[in-house]
Protein backbone atom coordinates (compact mmCIF):
# COMPACT_ATOMS: atom_id res chain seq x y z
CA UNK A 1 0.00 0.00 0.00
CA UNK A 2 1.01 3.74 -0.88
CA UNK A 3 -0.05 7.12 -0.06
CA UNK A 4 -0.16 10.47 -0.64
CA UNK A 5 -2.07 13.71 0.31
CA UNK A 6 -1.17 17.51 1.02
CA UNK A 7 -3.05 20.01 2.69
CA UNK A 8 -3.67 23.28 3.94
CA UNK A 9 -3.02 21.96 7.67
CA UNK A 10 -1.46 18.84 6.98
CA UNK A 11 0.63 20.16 4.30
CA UNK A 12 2.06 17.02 2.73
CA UNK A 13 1.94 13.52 4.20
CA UNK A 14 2.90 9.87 2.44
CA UNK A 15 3.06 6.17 3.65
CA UNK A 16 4.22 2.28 2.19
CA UNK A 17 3.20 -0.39 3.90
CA UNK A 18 5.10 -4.05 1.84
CA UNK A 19 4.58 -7.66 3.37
CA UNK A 20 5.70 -11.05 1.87
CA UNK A 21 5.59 -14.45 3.10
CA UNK A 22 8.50 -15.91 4.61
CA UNK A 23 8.59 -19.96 4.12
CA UNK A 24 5.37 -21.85 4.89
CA UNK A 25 5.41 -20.92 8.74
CA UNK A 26 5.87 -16.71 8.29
CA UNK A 27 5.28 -13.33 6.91
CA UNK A 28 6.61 -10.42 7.29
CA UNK A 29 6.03 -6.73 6.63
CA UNK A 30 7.84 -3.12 6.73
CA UNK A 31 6.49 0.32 6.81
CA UNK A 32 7.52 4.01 6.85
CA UNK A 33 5.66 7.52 7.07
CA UNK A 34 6.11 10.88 6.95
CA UNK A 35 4.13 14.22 7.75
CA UNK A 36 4.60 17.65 8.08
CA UNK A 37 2.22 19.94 9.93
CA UNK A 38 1.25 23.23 9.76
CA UNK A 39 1.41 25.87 12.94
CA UNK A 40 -1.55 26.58 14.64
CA UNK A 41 -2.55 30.55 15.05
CA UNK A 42 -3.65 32.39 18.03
CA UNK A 43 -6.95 34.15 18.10
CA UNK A 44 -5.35 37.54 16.98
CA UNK A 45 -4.11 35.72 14.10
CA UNK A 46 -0.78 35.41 14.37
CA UNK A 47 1.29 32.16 14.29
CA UNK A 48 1.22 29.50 17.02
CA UNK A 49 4.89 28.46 16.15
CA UNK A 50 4.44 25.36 16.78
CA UNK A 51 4.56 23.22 13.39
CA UNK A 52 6.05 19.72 13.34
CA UNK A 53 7.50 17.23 11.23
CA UNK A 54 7.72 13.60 11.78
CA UNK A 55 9.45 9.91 10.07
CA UNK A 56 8.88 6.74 11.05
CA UNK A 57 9.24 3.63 10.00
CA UNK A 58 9.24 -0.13 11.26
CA UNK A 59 8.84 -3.90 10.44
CA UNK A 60 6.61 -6.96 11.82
CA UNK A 61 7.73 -10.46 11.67
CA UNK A 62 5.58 -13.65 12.58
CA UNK A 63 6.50 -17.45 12.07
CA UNK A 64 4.63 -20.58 13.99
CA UNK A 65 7.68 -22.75 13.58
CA UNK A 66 5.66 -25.86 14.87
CA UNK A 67 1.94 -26.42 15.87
CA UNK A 68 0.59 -24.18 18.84
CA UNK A 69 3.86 -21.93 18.88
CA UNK A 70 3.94 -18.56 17.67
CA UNK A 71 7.21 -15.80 17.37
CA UNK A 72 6.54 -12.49 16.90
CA UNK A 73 9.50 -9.82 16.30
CA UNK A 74 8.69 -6.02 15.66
CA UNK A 75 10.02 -2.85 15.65
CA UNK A 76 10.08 1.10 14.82
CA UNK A 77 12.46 3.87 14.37
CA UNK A 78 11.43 7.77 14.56
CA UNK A 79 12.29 11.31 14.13
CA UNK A 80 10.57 14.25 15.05
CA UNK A 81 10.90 17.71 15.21
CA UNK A 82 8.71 20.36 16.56
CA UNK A 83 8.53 24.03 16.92
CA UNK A 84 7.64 25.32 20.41
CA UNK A 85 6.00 28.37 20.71
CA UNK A 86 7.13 31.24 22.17
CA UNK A 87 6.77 32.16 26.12
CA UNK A 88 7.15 35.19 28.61
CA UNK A 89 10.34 33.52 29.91
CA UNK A 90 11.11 32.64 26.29
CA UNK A 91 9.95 34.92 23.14
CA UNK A 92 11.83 33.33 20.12
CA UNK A 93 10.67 29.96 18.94
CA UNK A 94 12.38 26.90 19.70
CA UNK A 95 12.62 23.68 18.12
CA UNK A 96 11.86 20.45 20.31
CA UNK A 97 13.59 17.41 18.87
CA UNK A 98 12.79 13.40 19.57
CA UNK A 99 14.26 10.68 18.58
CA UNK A 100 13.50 7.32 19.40
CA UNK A 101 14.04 2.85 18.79
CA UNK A 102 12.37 0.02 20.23
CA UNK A 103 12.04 -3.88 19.64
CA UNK A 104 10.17 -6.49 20.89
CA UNK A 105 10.48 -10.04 20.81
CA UNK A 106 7.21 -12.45 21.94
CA UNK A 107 6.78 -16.34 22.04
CA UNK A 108 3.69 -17.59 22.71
CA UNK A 109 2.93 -21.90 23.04
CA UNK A 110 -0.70 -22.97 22.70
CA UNK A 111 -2.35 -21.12 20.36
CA UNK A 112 -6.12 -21.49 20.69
CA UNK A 113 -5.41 -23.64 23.38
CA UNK A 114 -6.95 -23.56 26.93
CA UNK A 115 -3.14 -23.89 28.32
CA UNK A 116 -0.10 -22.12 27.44
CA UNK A 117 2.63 -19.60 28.27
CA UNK A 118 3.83 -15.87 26.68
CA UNK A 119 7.33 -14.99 26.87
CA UNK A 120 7.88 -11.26 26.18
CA UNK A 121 10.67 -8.71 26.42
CA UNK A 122 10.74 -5.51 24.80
CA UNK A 123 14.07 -2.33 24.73
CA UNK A 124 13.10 1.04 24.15
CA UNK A 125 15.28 4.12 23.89
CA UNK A 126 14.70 7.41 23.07
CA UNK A 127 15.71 11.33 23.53
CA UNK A 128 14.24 14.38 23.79
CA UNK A 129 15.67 17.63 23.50
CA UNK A 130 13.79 21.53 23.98
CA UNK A 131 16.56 24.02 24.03
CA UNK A 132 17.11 25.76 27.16
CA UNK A 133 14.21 24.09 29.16
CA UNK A 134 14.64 20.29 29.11
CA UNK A 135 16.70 17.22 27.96
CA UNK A 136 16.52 13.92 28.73
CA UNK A 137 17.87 10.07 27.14
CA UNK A 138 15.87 7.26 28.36
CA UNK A 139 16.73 3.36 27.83
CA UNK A 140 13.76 1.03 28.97
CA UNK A 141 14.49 -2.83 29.18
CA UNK A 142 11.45 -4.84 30.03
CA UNK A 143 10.49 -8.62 30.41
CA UNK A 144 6.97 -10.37 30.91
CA UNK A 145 6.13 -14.10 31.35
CA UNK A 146 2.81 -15.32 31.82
CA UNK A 147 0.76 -18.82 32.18
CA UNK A 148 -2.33 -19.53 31.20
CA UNK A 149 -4.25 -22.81 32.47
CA UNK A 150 -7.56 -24.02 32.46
CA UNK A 151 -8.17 -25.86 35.90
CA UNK A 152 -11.82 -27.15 34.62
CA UNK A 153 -14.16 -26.32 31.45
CA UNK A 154 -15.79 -23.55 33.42
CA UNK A 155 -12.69 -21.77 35.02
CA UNK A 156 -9.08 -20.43 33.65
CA UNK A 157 -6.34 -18.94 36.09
CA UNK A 158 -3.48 -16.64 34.47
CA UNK A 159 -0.31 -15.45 36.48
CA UNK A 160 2.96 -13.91 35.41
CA UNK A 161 5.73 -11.94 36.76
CA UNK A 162 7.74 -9.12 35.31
CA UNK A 163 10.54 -6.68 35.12
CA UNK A 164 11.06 -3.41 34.30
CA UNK A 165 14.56 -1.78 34.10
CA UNK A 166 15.01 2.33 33.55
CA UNK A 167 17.82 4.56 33.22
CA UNK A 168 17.91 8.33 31.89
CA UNK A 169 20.19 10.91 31.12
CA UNK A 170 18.93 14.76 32.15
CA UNK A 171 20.69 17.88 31.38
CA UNK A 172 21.00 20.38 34.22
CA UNK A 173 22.08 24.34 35.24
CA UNK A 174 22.55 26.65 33.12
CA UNK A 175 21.41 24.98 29.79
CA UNK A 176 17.87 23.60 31.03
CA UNK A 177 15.52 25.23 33.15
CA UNK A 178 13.80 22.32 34.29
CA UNK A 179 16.12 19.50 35.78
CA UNK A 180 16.38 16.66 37.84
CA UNK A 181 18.34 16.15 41.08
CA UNK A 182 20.25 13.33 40.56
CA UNK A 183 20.78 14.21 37.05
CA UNK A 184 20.87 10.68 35.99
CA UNK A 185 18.62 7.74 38.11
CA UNK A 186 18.12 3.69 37.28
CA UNK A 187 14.64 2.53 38.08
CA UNK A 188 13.39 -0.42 38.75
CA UNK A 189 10.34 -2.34 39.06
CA UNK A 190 9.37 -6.06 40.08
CA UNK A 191 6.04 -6.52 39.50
CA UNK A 192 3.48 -10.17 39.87
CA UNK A 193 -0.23 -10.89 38.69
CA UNK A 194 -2.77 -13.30 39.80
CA UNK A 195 -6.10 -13.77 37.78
CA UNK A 196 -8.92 -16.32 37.96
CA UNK A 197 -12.05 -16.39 35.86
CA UNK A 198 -15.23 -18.54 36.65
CA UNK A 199 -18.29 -18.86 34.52
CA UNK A 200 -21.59 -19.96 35.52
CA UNK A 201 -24.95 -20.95 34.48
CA UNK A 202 -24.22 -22.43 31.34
CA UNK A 203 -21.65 -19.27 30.49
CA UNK A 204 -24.41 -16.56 30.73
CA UNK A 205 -22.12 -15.40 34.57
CA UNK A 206 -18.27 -14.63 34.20
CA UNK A 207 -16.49 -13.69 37.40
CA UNK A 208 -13.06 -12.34 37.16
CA UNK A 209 -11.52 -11.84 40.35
CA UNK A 210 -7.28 -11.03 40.27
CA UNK A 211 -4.94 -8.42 41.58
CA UNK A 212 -1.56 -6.97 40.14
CA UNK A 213 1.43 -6.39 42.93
CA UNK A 214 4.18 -4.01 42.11
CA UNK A 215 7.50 -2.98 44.10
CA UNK A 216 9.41 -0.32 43.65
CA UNK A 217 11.82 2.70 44.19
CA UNK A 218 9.68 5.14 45.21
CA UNK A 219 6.94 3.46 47.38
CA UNK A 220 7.58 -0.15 47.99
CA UNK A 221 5.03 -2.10 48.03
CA UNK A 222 1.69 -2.01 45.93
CA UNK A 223 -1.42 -3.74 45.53
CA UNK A 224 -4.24 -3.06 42.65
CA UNK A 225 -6.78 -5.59 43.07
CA UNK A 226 -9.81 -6.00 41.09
CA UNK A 227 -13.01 -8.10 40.82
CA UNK A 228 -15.80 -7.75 37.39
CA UNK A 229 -18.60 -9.67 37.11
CA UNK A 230 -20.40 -10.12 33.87
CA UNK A 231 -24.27 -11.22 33.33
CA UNK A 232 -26.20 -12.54 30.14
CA UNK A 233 -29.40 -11.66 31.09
CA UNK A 234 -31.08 -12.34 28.23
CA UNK A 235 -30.76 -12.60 24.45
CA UNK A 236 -29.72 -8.98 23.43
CA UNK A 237 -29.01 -7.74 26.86
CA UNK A 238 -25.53 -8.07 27.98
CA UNK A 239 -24.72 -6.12 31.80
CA UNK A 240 -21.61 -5.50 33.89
CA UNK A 241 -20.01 -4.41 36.90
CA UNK A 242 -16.31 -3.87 38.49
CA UNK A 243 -14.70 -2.74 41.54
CA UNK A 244 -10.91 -2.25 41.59
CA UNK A 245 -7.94 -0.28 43.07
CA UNK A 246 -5.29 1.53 41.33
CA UNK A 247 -2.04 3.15 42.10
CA UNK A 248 -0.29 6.02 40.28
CA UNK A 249 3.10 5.41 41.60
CA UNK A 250 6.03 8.59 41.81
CA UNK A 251 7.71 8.98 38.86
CA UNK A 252 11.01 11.25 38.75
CA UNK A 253 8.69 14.64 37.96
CA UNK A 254 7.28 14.08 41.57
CA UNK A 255 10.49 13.30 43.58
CA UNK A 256 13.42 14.91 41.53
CA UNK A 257 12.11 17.82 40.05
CA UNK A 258 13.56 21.51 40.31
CA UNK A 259 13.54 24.83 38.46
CA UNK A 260 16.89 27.09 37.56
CA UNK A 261 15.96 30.76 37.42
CA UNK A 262 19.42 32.22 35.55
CA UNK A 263 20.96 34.99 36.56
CA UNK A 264 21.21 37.97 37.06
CA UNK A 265 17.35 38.30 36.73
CA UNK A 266 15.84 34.45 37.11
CA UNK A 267 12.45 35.01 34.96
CA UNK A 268 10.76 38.28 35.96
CA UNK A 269 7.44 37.79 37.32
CA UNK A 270 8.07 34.22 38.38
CA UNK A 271 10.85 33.58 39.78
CA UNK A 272 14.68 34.99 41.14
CA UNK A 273 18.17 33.65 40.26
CA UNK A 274 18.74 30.31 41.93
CA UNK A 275 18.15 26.62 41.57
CA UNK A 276 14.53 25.94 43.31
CA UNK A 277 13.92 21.68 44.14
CA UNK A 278 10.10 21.61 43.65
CA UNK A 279 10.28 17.69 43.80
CA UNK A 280 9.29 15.36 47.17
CA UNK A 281 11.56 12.28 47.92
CA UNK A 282 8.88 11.36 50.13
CA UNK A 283 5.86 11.50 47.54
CA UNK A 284 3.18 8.70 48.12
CA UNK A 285 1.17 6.58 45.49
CA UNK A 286 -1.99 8.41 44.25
CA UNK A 287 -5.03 5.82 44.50
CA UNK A 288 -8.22 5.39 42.97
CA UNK A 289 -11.16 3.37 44.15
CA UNK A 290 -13.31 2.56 40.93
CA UNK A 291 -17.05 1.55 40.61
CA UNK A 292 -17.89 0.55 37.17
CA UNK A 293 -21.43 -0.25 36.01
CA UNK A 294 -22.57 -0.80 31.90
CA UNK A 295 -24.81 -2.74 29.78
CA UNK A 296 -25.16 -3.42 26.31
CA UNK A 297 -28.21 -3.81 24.05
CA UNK A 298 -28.84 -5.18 20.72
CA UNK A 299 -30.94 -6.44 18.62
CA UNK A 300 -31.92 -7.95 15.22
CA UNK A 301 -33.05 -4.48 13.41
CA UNK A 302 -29.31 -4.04 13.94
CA UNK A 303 -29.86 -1.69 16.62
CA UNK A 304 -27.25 -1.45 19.71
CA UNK A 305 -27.01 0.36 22.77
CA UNK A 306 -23.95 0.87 25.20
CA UNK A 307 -23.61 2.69 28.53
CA UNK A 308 -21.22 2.89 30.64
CA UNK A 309 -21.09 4.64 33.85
CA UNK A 310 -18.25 4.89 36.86
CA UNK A 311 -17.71 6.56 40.11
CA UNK A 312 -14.16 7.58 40.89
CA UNK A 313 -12.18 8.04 44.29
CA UNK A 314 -9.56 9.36 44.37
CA UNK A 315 -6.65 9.80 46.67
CA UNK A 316 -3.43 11.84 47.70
CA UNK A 317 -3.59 13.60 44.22
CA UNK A 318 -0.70 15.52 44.04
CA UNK A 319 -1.07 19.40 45.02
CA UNK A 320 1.88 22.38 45.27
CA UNK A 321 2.28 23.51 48.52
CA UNK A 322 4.38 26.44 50.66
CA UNK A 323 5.18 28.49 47.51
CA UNK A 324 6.43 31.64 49.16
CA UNK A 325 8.89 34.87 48.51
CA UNK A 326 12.19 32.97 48.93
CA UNK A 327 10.53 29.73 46.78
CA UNK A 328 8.07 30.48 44.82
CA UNK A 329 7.34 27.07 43.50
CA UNK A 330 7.07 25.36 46.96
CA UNK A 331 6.97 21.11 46.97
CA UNK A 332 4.68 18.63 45.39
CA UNK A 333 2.50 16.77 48.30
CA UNK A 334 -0.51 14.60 48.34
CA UNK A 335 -2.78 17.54 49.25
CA UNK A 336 -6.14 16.84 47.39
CA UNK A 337 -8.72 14.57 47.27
CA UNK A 338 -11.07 14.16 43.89
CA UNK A 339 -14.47 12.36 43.47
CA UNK A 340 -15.50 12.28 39.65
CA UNK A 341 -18.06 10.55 38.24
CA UNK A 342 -19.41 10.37 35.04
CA UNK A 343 -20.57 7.98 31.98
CA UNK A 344 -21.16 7.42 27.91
CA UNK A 345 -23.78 6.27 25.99
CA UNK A 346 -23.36 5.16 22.20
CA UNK A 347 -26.07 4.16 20.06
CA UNK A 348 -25.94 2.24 16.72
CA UNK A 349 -27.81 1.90 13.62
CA UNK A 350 -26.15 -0.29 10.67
CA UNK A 351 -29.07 0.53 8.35
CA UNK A 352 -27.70 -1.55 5.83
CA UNK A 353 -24.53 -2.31 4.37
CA UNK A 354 -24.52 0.67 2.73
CA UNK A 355 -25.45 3.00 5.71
CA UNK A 356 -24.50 2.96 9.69
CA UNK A 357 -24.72 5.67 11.92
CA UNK A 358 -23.81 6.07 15.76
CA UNK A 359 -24.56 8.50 17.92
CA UNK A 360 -22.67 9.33 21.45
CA UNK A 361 -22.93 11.60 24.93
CA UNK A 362 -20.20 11.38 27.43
CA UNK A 363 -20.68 13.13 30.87
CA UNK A 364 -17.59 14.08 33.32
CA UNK A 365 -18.15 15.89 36.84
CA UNK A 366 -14.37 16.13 39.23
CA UNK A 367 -15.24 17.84 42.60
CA UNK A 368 -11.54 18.35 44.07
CA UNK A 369 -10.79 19.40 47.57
CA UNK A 370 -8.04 20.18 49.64
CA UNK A 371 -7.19 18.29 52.61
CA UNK A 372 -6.66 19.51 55.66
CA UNK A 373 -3.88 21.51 55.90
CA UNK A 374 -3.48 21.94 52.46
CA UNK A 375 -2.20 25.57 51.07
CA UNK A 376 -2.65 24.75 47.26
CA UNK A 377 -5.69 26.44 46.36
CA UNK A 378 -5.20 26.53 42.54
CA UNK A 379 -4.65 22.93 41.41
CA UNK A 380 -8.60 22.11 42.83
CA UNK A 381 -9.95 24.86 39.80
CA UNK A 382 -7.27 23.13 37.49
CA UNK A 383 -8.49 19.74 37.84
CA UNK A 384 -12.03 20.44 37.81
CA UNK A 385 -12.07 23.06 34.84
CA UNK A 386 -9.32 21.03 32.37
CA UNK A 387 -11.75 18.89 31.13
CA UNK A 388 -15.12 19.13 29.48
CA UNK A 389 -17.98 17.98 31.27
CA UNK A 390 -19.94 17.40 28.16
CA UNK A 391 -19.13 16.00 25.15
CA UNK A 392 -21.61 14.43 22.42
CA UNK A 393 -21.13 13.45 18.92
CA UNK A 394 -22.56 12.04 15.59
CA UNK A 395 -20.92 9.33 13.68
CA UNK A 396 -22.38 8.80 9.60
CA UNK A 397 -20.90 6.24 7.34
CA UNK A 398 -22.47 6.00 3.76
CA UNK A 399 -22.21 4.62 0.42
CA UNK A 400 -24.35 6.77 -1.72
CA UNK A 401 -23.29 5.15 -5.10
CA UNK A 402 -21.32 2.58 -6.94
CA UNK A 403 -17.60 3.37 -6.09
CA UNK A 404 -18.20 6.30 -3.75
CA UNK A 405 -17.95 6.21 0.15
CA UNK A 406 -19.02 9.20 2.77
CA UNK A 407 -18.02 9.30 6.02
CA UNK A 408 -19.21 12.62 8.41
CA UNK A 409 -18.07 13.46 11.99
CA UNK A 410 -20.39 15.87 13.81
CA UNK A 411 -19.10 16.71 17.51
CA UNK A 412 -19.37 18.93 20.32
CA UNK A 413 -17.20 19.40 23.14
CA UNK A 414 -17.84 21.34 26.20
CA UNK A 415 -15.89 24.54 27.66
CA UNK A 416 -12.48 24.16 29.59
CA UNK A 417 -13.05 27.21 32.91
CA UNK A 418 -9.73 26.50 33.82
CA UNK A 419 -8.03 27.84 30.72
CA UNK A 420 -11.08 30.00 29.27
CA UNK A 421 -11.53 27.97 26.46
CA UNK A 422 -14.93 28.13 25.09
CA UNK A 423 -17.44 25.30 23.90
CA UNK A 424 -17.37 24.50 20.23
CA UNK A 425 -19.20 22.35 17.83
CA UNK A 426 -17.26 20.97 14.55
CA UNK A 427 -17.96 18.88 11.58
CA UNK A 428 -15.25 16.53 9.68
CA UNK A 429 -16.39 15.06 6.45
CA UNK A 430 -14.21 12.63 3.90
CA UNK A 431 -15.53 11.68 0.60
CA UNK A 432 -13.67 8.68 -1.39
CA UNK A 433 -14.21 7.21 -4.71
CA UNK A 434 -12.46 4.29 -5.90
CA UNK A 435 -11.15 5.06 -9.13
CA UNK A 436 -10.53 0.71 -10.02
CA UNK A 437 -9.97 -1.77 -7.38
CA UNK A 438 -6.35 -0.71 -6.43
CA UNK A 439 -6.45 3.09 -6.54
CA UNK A 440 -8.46 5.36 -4.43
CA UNK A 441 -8.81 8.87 -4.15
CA UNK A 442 -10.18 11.11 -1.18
CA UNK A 443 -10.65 14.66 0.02
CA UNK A 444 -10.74 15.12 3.74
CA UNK A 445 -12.05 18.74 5.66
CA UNK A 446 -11.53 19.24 9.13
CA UNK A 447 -12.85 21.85 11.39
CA UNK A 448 -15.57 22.36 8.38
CA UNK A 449 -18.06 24.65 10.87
CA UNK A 450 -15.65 27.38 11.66
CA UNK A 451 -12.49 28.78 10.36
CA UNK A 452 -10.61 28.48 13.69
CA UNK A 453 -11.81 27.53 16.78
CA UNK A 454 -9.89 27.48 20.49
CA UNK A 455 -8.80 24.09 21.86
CA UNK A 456 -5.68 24.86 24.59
CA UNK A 457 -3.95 27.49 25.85
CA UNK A 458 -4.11 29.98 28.19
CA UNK A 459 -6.51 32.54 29.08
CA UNK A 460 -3.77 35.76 27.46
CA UNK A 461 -2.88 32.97 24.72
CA UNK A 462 -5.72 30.95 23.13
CA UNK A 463 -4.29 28.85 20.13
CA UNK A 464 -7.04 27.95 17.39
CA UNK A 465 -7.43 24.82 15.50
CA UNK A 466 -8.09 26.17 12.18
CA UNK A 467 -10.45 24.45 9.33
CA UNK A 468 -7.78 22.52 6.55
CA UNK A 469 -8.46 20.11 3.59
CA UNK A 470 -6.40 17.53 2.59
CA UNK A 471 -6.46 15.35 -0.52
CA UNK A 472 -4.72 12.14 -0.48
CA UNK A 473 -4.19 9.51 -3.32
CA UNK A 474 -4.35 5.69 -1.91
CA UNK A 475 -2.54 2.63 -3.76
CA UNK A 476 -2.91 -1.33 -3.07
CA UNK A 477 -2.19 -4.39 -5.05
C-alpha cells in the first residue's frame, strides 16, 4: 500500500506499507511515514509556532515454527521535530527534537489452546531535547512471562511476573531550566499478577476476580486488586459491573524535580536567580477506588445500545504547597482529594450495508478538595475546569453510489473554565471514490463549521485549530 495527500493543515503527508511471506510458517512486513504539519494561530491571528514534522518507520515479523507456537519480532524507528511556541520567559521559537528505537520479541505456546505460556521482552530508547528548558535520554528494558491454564471447562487462572529496568540521562544548570536532582537515576520495578475467571450458568455469569502487585523505588510495596462480574441476562441484553484499586506510583517529575531561574534576573514575574527543588523524595502513590457499572443492548433491526457509567475516588492527588517569597514554586505533596463521576452512551444503527450511523454523549463531573492543611488552592480549579464535562457526537458512514464512500463526523465538546476555552461544535467530512480496485482517491475537511476555533492554551494565549483540507491519493495491489 502507498499514499499520498497535502493540505492546507497537513501540508504534505505519504506512507508504504510491503509484506511477503516468509517460508510456509511466516510473513513479514515493513512500513515508513512521513508528515509535516502546519502551525496553529492564536486568536489575533498570528502564528502558534508550533509546526512539526515527523518519520517513522518499522517492520513486523511472525512465524509458527511448529503447531501451537507462535514468534513475533517487531520494531520502529522515529524522528521528530517540533517548533515550540514562544513564552514570557522565552519569546523566540524553539525547536523540540525526539528521537526514538524500540524492539520487541514475543513467544507464545498454545495457540487457541486452553493452556499455554507468553514470553515477552521488549528495549526502548529514546531522547528528547527543547533548548534551554529540558533534555533527557531514556533506555527502557522490560520482560513479561505469563501462564495460562484451564483448571476445569468452566474456570481459567493466568499469572505472570515481570521486570522493568530504567535509566535516563537529564541535562541540568545553566542549559535547562527544568532539571532533575540526581541528574541521571536507574529505576526499577518487580512486578506479579494473579487472575482467575469462573463462569456460571451455562456461560451466561463470568467472574473475574485477580490483583496486580508491584514494588518499587519510590513506594515499595503495591497492591491493585480488582473483581468484574459479567451477566447474560437475556438474548440482546448483555450487563456489567467492576470494583478495583489503582495506584499512580512517583515517577522522577514528583520526587526529583527543580527549576533554575538564571541569573542575574531568574524570569521576571516568576521567579529569582537560583536553583529551586520543587520535587518530594517522600511523595506517596496516588489511588483510585473505581465503581464501574454498563450494559449493552442489541438487537436484530441491527440496533445497539452501550452505557457505561463509573464513580471515581480518588486519593493523595498531588497538590503544590508552601510556595512563598524565597521559593516560589514550593513542593509537590498529596494535598487533594477528587471524586468524579461520570458515563457514555453510544447508540448504533447499521441501516444496511450501505449506511451505519452512531450517535454518542459522554458526561464528566471532578469535585476536588483540599485536605486539611493543604495551602494549594489553585490545582482544585485546574483539575475540575481542564476537562469538558460534556461531550456528544454524531458518527455517519455511507455509500451513496457505486464506487463512492461518505463518512461525516459531527461533535461537540464542552468549555475548559480553567483555561477559558470556550465550547465549540465541529464537523469533519471525507468523501472517497475508488477510481478501479487498487487506486483510491479522497478529500478530507476538518474543522468544516468554523475557520478556527480554540482548543488549549491559556486565558492571554488561546491557540485555534483552524479548518484545513487535505487530498490524499491511496494505492494497493
Amino acid at each position: 500500500v502507498v499514499s499520498a495527500g497535502a493540505g492546507t493543515e497537513e501540508r504534505a503527508a505519504a506512507a508504504m506499507r510491503s509484506g511477503a511471506q516468509v517460508g510456509q510458517a511466516g510473513a513479514v512486513r515493513f512500513y515508513a511515514k512521513g508528515a509535516d504539519r502546519d502551525a496553529s494561530e492564536f486568536t489575533d491571528g498570528s502564528s502558534g509556532g508550533d509546526s512539526s514534522r515527523m518519520t517513522q518507520g518499522g517492520f513486523r515479523g511472525d512465524w509458527a515454527p511448529s503447531s501451537g507456537n507462535n514468534l513475533t519480532l517487531s520494531g520502529d524507528l522515529y524522528s521528530a521535530r517540533f517548533n515550540t511556541p514562544p513564552t514570557s520567559s522565552q519569546p523566540q521559537n524553539q525547536t523540540t527534537t525526539a528521537s526514538g528505537a524500540n524492539v520487541l520479541a514475543r513467544w507464545a505456546t498454545g495457540d487457541g489452546q486452553p493452556t499455554g505460556w507468553t514470553l515477552q521482552a521488549y528495549y526502548d530508547h529514546y531522547r528528547r531535547y527543547i533548548p534551554t528548558l529540558y533534555s533527557e535520554q531514556r533506555d527502557t528494558f522490560d520482560l513479561d512471562v505469563q501462564r495460562r491454564t484451564q483448571i476445569s471447562p468452566d474456570n481459567t487462572l493466568m499469572f505472570g511476573v515481570g521486570y522493568r529496568n530504567s535509566r535516563d540521562q537529564t541535562g541540568g544548570p545553566p542549559a535547562n531550566a527544568v532539571v532533575f536532582l540526581p541528574a541521571e537515576r536507574i529505576l526499577d520495578v518487580a512486578s506479579a499478577f494473579i487472575q482467575d475467571q469462573h463462569s456460571f450458568l451455562d456461560g451466561r455469569v463470568v467472574v473475574t476476580v485477580g490483583s496486580k502487585f508491584e514494588y518499587n523505588d519510590f513506594t515499595g510495596f503495591e497492591a491493585q486488586p480488582g473483581v468484574r462480574v459479567g451477566w447474560q441476562a437475556a438474548e440482546g441484553l448483555f450487563t456489567w459491573a467492576a470494583i478495583s484499586r489503582a495506584a499512580r506510583t512517583p515517577n522522577r517529575l514528583d520526587s526529583d524535580v527543580a527549576i533554575y531561574c538564571p541569573p542575574p534576573d531568574g524570569f521576571p514575574g516568576v521567579c529569582g536567580p537560583g536553583l529551586f527543588g520543587l520535587g518530594n523524595p517522600n511523595f506517596e502513590s496516588e489511588t483510585l477506588l473505581a465503581y464501574e457499572w454498563g450494559l449493552r443492548l442489541w438487537s436484530e433491526s441491527q440496533l445497539t445500545l452501550d452505557l457505561a457509567t463509573f464513580y471515581n475516588q480518588y486519593n493523595r492527588v498531588r497538590s503544590q504547597e508552601g510556595a512563598s517569597a524565597s521559593n516560589p514554586f514550593g513542593s509537590l505533596e498529596n494535598g487533594y482529594e477528587v471524586d468524579g463521576y461520570g458515563g457514555e452512551l453510544v447508540l448504533g444503527w447499521n441501516a444496511s450495508s450501505d449506511l451505519g450511523v452512531q450517535a454518542s454523549y459522554s458526561l464528566l463531573k471532578l469535585d476536588a478538595d483540599a485536605k486539611s492543611g493543604s495551602t494549594d488552592t489553585t490545582t482544585g480549579n485546574t483539575i475540575e475546569g481542564s476537562s469538558p464535562r460534556h461531550q456528544a457526537g454524531l458518527r455517519v458512514s455511507a455509500r451513496p453510489a457505486d464506487r463512492w464512500s461518505v463518512d461525516a463526523f459531527l461533535r461537540y465538546v464542552g468549555k475548559l473554565p480553567a483555561y477559558e476555552v470556550p465550547a465549540y461544535t465541529e464537523l469533519d467530512l471525507r468523501t472517497a471514490y475508488q477510481l478501479n480496485s487498487a487506486v483510491e482517491v479522497s478529500l478530507t475537511g476538518r474543522n468544516l463549521l468554523s475557520s478556527q476555533h480554540v482548543e488549549f492554551g491559556s486565558s492571554n494565549a488561546l491557540q485555534g485549530i483552524e479548518r484545513g483540507v487535505f487530498l490524499e491519493l491511496r494505492w494497493a495491489w
